[in-house]
N, C-alpha and C. Protein backbone atom coordinates (compact mmCIF):
# COMPACT_ATOMS: atom_id res chain seq x y z
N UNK A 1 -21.29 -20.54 -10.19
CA UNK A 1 -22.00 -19.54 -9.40
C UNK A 1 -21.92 -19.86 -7.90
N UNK A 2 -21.91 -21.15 -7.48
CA UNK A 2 -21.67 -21.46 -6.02
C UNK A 2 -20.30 -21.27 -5.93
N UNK A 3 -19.33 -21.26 -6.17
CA UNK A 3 -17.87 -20.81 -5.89
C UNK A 3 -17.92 -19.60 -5.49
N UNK A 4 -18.61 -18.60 -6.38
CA UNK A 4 -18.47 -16.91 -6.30
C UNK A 4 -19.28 -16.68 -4.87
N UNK A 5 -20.81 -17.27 -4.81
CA UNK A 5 -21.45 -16.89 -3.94
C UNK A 5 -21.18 -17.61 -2.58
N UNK A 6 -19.95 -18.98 -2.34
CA UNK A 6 -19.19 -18.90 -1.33
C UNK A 6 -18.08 -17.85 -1.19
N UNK A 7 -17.23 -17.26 -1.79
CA UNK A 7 -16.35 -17.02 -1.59
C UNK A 7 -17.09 -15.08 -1.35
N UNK A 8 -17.93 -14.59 -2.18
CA UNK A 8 -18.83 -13.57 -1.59
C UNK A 8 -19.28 -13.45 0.01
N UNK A 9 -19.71 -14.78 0.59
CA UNK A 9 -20.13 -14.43 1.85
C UNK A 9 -19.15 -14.82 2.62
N UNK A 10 -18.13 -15.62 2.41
CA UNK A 10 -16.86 -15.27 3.25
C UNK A 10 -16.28 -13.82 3.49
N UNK A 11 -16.59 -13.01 2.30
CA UNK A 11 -16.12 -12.07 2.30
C UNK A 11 -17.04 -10.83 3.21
N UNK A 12 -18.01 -11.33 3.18
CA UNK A 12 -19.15 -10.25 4.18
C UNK A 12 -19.01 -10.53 5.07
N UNK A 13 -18.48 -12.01 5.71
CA UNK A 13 -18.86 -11.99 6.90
C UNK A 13 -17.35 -11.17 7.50
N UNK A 14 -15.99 -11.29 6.51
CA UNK A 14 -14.92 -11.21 7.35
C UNK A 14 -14.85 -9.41 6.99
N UNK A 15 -15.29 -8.72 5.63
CA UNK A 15 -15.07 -7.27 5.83
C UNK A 15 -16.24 -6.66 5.34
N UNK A 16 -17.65 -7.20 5.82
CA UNK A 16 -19.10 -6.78 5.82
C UNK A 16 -19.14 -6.06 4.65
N UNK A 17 -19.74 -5.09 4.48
CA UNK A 17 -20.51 -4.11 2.77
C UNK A 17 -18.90 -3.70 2.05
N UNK A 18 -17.97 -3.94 2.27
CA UNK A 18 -16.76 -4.21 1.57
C UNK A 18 -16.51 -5.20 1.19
N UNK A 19 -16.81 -6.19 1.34
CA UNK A 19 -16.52 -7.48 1.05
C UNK A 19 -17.40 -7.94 -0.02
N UNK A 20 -18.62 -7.63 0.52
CA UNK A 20 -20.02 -7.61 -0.57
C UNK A 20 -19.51 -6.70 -1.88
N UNK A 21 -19.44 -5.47 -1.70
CA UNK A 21 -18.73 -4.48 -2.71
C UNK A 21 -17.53 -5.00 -3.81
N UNK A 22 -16.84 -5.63 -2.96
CA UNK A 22 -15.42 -6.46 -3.90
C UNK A 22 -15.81 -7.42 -4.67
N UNK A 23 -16.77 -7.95 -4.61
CA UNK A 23 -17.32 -9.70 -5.12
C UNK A 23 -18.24 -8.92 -6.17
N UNK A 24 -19.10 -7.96 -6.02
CA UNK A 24 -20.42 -7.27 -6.75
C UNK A 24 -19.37 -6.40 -7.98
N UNK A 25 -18.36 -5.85 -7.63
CA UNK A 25 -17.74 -5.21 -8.72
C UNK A 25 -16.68 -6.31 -9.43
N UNK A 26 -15.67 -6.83 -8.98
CA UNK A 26 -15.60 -8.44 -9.49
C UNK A 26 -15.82 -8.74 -10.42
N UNK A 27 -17.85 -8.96 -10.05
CA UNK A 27 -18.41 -9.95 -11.27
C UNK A 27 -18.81 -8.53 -12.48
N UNK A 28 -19.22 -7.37 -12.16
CA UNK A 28 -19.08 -6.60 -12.85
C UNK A 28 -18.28 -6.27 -13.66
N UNK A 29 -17.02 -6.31 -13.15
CA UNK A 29 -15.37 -6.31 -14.46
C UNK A 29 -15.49 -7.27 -15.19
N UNK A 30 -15.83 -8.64 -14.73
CA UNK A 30 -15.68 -9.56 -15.03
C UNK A 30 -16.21 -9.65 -16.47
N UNK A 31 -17.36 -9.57 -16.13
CA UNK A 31 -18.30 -9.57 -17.37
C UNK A 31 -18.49 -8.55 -18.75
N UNK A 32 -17.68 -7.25 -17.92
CA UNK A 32 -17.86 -6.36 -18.72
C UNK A 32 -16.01 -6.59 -19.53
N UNK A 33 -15.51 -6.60 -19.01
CA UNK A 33 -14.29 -6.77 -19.89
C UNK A 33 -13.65 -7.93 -20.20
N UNK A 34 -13.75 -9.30 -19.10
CA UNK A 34 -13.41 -10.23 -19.76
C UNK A 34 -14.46 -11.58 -20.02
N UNK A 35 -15.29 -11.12 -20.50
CA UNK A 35 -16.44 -12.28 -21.10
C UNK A 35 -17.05 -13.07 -19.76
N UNK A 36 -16.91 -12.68 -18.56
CA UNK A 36 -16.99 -13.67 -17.55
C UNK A 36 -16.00 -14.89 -17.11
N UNK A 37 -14.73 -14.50 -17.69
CA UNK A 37 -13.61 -16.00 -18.30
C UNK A 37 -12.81 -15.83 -17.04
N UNK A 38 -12.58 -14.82 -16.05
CA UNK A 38 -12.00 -15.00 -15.42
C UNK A 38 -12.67 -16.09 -13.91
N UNK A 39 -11.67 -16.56 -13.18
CA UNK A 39 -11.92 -17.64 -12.10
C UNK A 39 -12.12 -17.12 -10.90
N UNK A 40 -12.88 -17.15 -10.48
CA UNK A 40 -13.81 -16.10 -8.85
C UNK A 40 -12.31 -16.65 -7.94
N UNK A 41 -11.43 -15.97 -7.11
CA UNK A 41 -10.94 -16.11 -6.18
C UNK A 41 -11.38 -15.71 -4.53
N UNK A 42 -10.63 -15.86 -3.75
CA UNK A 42 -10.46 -14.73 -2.86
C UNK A 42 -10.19 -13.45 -2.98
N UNK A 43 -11.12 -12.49 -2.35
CA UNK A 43 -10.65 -10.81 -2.15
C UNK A 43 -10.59 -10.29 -1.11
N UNK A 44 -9.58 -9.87 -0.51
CA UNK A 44 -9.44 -9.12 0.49
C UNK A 44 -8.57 -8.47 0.92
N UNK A 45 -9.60 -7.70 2.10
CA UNK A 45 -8.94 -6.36 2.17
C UNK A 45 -7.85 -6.20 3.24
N UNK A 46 -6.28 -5.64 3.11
CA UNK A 46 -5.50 -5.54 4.02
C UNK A 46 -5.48 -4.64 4.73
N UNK A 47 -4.32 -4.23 6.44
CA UNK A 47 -4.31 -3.34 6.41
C UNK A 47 -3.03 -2.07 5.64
N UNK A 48 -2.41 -3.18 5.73
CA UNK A 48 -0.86 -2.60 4.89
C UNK A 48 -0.44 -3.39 3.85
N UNK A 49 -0.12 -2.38 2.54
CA UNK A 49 0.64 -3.18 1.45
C UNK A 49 2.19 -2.56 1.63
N UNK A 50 2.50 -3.05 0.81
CA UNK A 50 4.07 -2.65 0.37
C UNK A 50 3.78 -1.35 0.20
N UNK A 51 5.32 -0.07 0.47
CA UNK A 51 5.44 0.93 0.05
C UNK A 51 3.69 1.43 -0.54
N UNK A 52 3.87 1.64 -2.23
CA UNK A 52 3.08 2.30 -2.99
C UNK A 52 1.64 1.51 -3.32
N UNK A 53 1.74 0.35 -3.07
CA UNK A 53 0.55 -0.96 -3.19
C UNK A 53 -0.89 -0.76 -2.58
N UNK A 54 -1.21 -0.47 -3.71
CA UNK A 54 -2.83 -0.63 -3.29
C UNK A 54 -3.78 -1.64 -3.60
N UNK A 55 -3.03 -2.86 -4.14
CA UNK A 55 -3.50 -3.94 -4.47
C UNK A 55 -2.27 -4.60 -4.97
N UNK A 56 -2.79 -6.07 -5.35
CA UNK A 56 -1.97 -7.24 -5.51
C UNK A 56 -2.60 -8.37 -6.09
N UNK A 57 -1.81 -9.49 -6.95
CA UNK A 57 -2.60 -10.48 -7.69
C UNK A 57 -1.80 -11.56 -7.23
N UNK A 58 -2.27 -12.36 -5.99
CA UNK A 58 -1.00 -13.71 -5.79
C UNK A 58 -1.72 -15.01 -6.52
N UNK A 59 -1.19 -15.38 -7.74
CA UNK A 59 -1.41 -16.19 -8.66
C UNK A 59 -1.41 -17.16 -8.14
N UNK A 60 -0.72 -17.90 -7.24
CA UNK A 60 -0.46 -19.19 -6.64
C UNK A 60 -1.96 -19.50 -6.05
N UNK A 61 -2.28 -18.81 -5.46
CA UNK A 61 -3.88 -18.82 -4.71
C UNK A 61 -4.78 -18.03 -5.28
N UNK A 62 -4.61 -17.69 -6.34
CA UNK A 62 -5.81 -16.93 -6.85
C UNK A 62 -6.53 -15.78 -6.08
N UNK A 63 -5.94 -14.74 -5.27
CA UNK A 63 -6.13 -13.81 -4.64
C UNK A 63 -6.06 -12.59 -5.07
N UNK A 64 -6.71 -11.83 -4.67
CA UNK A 64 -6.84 -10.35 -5.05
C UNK A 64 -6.40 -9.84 -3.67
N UNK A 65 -5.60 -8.98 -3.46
CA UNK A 65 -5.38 -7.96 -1.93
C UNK A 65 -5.97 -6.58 -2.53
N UNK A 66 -6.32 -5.82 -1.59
CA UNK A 66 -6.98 -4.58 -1.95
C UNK A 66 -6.51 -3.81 -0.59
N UNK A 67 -5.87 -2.96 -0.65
CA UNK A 67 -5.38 -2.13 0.60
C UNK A 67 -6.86 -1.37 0.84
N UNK A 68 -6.95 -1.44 2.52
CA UNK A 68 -7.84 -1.06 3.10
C UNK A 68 -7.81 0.07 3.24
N UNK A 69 -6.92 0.95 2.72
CA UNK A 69 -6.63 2.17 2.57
C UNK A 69 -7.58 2.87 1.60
N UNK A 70 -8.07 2.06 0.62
CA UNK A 70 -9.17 2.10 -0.31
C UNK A 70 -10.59 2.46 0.28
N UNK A 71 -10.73 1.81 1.46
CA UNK A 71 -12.01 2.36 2.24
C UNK A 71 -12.44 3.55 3.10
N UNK A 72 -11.42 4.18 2.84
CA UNK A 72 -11.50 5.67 3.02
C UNK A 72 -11.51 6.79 2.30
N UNK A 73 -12.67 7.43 2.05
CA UNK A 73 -13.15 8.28 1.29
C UNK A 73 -12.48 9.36 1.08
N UNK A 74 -11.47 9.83 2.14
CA UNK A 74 -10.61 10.86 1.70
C UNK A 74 -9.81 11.69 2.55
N UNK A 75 -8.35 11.29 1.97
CA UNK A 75 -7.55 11.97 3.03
C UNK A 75 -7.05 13.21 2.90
N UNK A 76 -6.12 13.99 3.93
CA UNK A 76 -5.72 15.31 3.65
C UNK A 76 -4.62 15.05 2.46
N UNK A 77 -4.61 16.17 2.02
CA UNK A 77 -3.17 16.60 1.18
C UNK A 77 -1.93 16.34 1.34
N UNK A 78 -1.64 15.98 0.74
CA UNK A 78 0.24 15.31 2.06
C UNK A 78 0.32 14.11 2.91
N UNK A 79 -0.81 13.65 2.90
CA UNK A 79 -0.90 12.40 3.95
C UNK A 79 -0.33 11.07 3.40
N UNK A 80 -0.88 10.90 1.74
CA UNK A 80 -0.81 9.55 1.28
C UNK A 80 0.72 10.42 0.88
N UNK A 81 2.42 10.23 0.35
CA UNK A 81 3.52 10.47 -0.10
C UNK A 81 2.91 9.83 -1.89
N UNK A 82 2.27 8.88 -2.12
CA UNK A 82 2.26 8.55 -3.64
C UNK A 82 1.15 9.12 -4.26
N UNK A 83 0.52 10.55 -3.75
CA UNK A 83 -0.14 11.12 -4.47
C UNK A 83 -1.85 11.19 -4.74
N UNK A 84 -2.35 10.26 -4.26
CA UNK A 84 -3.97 9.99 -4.65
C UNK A 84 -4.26 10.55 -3.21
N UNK A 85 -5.40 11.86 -3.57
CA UNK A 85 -6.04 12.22 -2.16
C UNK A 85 -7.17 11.60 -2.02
N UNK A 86 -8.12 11.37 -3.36
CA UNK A 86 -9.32 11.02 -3.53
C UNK A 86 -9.25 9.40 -3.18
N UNK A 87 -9.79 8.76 -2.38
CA UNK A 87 -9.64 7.37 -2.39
C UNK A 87 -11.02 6.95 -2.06
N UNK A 88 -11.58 6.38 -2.88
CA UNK A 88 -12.97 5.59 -3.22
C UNK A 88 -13.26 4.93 -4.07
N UNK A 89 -15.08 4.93 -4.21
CA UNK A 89 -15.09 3.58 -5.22
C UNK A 89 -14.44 3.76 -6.42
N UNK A 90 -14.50 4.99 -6.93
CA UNK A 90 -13.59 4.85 -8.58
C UNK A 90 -12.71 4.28 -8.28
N UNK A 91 -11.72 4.28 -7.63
CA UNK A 91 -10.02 4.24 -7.45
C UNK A 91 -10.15 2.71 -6.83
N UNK A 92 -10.61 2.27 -6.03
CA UNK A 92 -11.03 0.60 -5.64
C UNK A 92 -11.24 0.22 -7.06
N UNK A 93 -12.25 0.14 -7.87
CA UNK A 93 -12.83 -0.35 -8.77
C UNK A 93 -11.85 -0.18 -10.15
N UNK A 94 -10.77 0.71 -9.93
CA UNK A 94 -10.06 0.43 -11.21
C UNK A 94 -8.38 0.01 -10.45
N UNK A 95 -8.12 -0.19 -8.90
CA UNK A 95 -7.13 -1.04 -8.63
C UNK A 95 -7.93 -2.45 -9.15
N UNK A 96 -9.11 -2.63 -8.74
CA UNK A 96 -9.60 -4.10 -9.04
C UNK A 96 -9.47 -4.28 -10.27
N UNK A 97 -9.54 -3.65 -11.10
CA UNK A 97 -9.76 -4.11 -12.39
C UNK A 97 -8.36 -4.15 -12.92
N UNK A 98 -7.63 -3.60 -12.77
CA UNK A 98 -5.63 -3.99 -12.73
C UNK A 98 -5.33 -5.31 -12.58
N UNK A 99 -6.07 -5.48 -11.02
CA UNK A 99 -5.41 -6.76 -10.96
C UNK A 99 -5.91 -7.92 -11.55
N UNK A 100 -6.86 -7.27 -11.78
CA UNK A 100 -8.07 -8.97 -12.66
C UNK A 100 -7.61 -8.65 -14.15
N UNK A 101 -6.83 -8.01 -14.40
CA UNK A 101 -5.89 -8.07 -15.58
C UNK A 101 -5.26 -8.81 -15.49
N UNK A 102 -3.86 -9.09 -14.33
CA UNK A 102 -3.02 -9.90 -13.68
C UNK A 102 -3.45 -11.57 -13.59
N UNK A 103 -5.29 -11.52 -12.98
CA UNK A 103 -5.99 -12.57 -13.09
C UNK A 103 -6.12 -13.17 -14.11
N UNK A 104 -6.51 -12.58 -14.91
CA UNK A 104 -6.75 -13.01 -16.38
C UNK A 104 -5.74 -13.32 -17.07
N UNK A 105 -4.96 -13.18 -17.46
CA UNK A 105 -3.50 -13.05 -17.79
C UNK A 105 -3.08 -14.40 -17.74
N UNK A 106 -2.90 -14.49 -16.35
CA UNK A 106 -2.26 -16.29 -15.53
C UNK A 106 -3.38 -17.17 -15.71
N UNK A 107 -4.88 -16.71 -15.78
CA UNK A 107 -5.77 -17.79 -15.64
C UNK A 107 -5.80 -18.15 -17.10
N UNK A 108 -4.97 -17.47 -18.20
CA UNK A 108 -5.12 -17.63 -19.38
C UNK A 108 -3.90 -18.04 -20.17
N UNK A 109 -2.72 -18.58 -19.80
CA UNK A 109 -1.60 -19.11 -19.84
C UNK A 109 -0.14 -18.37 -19.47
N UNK A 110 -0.43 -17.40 -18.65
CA UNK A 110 0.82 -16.37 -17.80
C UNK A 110 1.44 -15.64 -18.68
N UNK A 111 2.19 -15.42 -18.86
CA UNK A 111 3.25 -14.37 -19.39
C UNK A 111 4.86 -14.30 -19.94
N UNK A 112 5.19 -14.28 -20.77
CA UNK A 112 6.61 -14.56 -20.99
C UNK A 112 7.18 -12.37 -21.00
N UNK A 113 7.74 -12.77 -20.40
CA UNK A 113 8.63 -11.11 -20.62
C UNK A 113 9.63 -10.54 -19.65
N UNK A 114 9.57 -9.48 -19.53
CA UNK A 114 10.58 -8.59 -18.10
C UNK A 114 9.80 -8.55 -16.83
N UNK A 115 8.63 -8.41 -17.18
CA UNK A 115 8.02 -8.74 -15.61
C UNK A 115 6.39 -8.80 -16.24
N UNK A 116 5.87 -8.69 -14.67
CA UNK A 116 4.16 -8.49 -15.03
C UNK A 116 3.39 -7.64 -15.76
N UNK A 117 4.22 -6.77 -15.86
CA UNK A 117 3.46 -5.45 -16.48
C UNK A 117 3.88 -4.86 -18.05
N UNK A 118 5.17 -5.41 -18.16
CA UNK A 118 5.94 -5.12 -18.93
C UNK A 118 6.07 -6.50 -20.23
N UNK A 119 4.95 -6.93 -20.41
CA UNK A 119 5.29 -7.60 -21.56
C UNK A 119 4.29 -7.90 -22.45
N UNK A 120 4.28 -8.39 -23.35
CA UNK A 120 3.33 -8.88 -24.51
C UNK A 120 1.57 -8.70 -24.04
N UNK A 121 1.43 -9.50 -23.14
CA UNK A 121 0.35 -9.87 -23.27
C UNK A 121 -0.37 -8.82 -21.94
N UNK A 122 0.29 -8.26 -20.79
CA UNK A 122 -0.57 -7.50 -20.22
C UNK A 122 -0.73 -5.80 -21.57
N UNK A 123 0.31 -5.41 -22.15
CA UNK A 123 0.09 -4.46 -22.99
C UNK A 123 -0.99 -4.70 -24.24
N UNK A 124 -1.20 -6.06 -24.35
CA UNK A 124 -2.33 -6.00 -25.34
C UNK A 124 -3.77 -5.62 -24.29
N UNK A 125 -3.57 -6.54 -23.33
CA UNK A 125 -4.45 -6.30 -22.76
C UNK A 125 -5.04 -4.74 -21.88
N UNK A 126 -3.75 -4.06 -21.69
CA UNK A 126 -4.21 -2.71 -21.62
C UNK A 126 -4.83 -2.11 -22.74
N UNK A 127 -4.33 -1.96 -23.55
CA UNK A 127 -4.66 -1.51 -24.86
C UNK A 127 -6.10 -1.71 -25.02
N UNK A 128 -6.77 -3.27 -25.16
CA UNK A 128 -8.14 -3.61 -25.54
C UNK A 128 -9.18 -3.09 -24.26
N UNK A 129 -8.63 -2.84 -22.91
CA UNK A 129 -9.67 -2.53 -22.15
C UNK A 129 -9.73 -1.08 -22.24
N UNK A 130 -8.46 -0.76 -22.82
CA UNK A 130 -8.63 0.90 -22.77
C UNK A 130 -9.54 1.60 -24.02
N UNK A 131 -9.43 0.94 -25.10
CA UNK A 131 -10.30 0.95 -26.09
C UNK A 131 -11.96 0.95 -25.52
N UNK A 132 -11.99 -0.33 -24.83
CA UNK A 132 -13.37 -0.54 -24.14
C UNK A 132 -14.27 0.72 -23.36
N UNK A 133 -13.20 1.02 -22.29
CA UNK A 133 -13.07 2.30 -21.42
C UNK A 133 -13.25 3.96 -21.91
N UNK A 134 -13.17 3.50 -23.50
CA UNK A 134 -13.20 5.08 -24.04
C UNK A 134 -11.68 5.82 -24.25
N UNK A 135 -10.81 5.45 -23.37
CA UNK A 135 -9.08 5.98 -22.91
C UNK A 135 -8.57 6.31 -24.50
N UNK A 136 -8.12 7.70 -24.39
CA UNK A 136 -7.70 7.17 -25.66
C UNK A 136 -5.99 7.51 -25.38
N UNK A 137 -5.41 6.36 -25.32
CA UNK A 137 -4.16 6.31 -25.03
C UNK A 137 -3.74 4.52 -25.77
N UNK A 138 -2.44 4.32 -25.75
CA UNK A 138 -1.86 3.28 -25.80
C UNK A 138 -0.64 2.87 -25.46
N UNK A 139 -0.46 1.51 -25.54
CA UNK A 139 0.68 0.73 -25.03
C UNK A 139 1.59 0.12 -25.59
N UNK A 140 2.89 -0.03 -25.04
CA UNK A 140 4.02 -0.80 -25.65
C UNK A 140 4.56 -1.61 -25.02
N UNK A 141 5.67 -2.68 -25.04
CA UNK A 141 6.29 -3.34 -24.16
C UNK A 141 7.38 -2.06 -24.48
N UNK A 142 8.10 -1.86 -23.02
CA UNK A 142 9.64 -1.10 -23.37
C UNK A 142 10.77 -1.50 -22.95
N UNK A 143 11.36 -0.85 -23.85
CA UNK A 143 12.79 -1.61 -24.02
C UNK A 143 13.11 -1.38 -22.90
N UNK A 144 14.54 -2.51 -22.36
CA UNK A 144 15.16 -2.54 -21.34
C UNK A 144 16.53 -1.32 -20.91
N UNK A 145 16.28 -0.85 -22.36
CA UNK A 145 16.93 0.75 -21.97
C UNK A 145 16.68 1.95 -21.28
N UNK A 146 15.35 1.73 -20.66
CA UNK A 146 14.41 3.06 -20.06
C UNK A 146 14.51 2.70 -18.89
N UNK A 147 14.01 3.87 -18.11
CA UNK A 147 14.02 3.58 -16.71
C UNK A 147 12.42 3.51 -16.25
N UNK A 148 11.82 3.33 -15.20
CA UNK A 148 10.47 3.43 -14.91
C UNK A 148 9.66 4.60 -15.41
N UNK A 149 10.71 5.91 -14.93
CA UNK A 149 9.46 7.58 -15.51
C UNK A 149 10.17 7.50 -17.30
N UNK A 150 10.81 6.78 -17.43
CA UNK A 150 11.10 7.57 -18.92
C UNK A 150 9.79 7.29 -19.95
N UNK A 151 9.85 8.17 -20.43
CA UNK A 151 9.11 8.06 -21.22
C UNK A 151 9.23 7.43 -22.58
N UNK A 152 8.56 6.15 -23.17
CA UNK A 152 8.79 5.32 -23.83
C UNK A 152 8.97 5.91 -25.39
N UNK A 153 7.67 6.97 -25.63
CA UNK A 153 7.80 7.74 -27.36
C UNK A 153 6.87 8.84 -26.93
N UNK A 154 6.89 9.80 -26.28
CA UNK A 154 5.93 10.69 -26.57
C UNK A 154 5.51 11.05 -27.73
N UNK A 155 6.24 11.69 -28.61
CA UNK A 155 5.98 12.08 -29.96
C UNK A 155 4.74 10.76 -30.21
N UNK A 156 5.19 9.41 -30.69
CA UNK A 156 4.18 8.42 -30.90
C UNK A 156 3.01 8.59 -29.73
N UNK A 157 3.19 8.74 -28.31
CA UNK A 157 1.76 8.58 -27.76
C UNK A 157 2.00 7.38 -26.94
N UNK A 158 2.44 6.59 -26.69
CA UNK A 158 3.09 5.55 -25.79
C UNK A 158 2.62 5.66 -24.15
N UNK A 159 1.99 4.97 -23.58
CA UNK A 159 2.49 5.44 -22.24
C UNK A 159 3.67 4.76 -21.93
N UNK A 160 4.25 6.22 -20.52
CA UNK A 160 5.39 5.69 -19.65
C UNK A 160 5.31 4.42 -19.23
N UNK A 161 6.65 4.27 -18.46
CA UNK A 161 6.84 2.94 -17.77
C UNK A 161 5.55 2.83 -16.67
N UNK A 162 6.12 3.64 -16.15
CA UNK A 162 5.00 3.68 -14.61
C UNK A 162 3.73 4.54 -14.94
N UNK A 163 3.32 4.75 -15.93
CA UNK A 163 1.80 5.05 -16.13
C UNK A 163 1.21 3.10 -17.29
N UNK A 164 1.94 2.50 -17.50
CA UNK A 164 1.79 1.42 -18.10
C UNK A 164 1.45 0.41 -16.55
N UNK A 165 2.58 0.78 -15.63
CA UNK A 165 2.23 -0.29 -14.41
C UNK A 165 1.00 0.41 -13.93
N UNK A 166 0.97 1.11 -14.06
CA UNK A 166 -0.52 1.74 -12.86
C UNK A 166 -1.66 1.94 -13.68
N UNK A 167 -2.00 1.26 -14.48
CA UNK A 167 -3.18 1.43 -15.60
C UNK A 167 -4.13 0.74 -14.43
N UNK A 168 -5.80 0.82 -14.92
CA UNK A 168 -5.97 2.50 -16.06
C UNK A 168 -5.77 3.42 -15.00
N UNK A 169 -5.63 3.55 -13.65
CA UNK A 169 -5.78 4.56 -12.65
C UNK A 169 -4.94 5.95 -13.06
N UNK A 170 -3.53 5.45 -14.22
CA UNK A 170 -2.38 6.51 -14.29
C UNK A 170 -2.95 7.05 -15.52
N UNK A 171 -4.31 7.38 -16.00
CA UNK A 171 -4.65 7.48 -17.46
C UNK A 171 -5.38 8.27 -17.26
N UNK A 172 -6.49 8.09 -15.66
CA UNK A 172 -7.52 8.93 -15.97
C UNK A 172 -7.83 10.64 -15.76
N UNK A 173 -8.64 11.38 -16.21
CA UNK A 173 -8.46 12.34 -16.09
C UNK A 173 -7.71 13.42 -15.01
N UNK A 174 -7.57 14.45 -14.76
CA UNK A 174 -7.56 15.10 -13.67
C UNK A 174 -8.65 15.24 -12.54
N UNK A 175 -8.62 15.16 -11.89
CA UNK A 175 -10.20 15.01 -11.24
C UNK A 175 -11.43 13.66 -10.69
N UNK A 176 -11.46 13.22 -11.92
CA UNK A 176 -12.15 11.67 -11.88
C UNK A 176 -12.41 11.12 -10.72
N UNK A 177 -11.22 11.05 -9.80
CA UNK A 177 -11.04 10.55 -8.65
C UNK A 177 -12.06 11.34 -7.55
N UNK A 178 -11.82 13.09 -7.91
CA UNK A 178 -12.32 14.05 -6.62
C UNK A 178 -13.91 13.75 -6.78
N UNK A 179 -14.61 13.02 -7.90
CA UNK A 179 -16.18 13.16 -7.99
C UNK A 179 -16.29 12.57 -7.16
N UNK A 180 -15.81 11.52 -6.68
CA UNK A 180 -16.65 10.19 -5.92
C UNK A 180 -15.87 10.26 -4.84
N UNK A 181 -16.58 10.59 -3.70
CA UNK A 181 -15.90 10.50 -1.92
C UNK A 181 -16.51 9.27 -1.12
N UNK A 182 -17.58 8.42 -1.83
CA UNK A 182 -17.96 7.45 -1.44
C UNK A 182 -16.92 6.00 -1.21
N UNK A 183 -16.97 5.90 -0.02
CA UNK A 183 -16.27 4.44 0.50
C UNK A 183 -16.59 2.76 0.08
N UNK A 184 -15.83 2.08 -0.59
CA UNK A 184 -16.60 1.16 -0.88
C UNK A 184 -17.30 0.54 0.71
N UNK A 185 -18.05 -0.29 0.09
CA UNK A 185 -18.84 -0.82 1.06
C UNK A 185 -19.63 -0.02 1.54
């Protein structure tokens, strides 16, 4: 508990009721989906990720990145090119919970496969939080014959490549996002 509640007020002091917000939802995922098992890191917020990145899991340091792009309640139509107009706490709170998938994952003996997203053990783990979540969808590892949009089995129910990398955010309803215009922090 002193790890979390240092690494919490580092975080207020460097991105104030965002920082507080990242550590408070955190321990909230934490507990609610992985037993509390995951290891409190650093969180913080950037101003630029890569291209489409709205978060990040650097395993080496136990970090969470969260594009600060997240703290804005809502942009015009056309502005963001990858599609999300609605950007708030829902959409923060389930990039966070992606990557504390990623967290969990490595803090729990890493991964053997094609990449991070694409193998054994993050697809179980989609699967069981999506169960948790209500989602009713599921996951596969896919073969190295597909491309990112292909679609893995529709007929079966599968998600795509790139609705598998962008879980749960690529799952949830239409809309979901437009309820909440609130900024974290």
């Amino acid at each position: 508990m002193e790890r979390f509640a240092g690494f919490r007020t580092a975080a207020v002091r460097r991105f104030g009721a965002a920082g507080a917000w990242a550590y408070d939802q955190w321990e909230r995922l934490n507990e609610a989906f992985f037993g509390s098992g995951c290891i409190v890191g650093e969180i913080i917020w950037e101003k630029a990720l890569q291209a489409k990145r709205l978060g990040y899991y650097a395993p080496g340091k136990n970090r969470i990145g969260l594009s600060r792009h997240l703290m804005r309640p809502l942009y015009p139509a056309g502005v963001l090119s990858w599609g999300f107009r609605h950007l708030n706490r829902k959409l923060a709170a389930d990039i966070l919970l992606h990557e504390m998938i990623h967290q969990h994952i490595h803090q729990t003996g890493g991964w053997n496969g094609e990449n991070s997203h694409n193998n054994d053990r993050f697809v179980r783990e989609v699967n069981r939080i999506a169960k948790l979540m209500g989602l009713p969808i599921k996951a596969a590892v896919i073969g190295k014959t597909g491309t990112c949009s292909q679609v893995r089995s529709d007929a079966r129910g599968y998600l795509s490549a790139a609705a598998l990398y962008d879980f749960p955010y690529s799952v949830r309803e239409p809309g979901y996002y437009a309820t909440c215009t609130q900024r974290p922090g």
